[in-house]
C-alpha atoms as a PDB file:
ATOM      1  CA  UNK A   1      10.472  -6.140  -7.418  1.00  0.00           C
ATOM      2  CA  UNK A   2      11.542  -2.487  -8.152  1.00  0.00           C
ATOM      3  CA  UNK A   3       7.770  -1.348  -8.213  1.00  0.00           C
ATOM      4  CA  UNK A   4       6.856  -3.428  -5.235  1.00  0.00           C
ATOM      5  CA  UNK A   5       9.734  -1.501  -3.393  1.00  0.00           C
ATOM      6  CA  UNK A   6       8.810   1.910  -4.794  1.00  0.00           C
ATOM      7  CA  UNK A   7       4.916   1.479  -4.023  1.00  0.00           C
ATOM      8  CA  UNK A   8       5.779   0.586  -0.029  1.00  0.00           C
ATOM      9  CA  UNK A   9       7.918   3.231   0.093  1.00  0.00           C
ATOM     10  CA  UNK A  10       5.160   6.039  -1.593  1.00  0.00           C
ATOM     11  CA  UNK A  11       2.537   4.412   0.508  1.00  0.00           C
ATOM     12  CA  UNK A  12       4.486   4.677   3.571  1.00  0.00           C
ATOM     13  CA  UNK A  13       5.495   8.448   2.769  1.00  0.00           C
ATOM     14  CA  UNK A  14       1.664   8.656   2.418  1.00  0.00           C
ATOM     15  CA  UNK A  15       1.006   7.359   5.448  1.00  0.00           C
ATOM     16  CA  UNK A  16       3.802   8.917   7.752  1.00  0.00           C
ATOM     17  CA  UNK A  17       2.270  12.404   6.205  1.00  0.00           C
ATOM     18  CA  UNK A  18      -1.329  11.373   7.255  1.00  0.00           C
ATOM     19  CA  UNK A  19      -0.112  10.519  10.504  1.00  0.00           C
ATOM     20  CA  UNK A  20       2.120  13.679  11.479  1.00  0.00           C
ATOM     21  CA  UNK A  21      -1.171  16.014   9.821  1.00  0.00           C
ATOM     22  CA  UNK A  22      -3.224  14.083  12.195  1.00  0.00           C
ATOM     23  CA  UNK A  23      -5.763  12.826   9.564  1.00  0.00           C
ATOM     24  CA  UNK A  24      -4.959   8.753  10.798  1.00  0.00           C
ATOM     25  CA  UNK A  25      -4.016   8.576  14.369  1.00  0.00           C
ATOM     26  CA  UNK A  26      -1.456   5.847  15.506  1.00  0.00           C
ATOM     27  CA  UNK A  27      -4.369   3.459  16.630  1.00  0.00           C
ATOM     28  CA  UNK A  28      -5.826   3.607  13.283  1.00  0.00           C
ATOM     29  CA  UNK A  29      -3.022   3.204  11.443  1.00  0.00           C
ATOM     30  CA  UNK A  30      -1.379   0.417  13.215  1.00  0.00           C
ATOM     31  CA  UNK A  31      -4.682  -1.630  12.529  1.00  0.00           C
ATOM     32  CA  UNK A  32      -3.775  -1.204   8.479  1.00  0.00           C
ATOM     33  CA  UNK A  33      -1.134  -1.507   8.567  1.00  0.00           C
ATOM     34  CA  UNK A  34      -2.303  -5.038  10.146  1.00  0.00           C
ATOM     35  CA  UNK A  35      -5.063  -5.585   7.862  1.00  0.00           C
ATOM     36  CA  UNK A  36      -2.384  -5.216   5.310  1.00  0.00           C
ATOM     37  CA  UNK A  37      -0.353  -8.154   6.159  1.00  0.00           C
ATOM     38  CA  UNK A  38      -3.145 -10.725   7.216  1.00  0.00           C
ATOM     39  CA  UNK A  39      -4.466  -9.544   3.880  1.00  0.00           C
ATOM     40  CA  UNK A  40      -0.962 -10.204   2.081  1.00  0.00           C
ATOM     41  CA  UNK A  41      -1.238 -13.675   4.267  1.00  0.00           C
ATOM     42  CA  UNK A  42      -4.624 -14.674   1.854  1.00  0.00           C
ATOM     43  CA  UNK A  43      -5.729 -15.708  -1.326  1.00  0.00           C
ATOM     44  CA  UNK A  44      -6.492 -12.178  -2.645  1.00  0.00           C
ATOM     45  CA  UNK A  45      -2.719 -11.057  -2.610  1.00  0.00           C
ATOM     46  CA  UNK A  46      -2.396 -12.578  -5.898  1.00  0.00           C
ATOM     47  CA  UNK A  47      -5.090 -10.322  -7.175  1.00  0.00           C
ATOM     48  CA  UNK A  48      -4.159  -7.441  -5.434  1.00  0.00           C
ATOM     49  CA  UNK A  49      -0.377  -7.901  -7.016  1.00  0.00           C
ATOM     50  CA  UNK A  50      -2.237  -8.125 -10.394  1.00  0.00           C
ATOM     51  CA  UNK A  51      -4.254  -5.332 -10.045  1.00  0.00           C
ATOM     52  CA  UNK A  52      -1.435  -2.879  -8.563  1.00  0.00           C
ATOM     53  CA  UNK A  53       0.629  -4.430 -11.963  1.00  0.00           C
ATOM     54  CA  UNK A  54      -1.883  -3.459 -13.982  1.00  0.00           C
ATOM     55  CA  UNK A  55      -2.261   0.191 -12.418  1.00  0.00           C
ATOM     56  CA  UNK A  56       1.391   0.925 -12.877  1.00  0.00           C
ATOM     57  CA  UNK A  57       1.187  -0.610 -16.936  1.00  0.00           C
ATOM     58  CA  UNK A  58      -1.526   2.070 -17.754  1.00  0.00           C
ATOM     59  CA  UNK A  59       0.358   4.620 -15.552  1.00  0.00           C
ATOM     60  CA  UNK A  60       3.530   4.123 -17.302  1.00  0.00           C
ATOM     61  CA  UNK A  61       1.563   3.979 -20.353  1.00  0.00           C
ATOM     62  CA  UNK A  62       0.318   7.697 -20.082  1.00  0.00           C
END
């Protein structure tokens, strides 16, 4: 739980800082952010929750 709430909250710092340097425009990142939750809605969020695990084990590792 604590990593799920500290990766949304980096990855929307990311994104908020893409979208006031205008690299994403509000268009663009509104469709993500949609793709995000239809993805979340699927059989892959298991992976992706396994994988994003896994990424924070090794970085906590180093």
């Amino acid at each position: 739980m604590v990593f799920t709430v500290s990766a949304a909250v980096l990855l929307a710092v990311i994104v908020i800082v893409l979208l006031k340097g205008g690299y994403v425009r509000f268009g663009s990142m509104l469709a993500c952010t949609l793709f995000g939750f239809t993805l979340a809605a699927t059989g892959l969020a298991p992976l992706i929750n396994g994988a994003l695990s896994s990424l924070a084990g090794l970085v906590a590792g180093l």
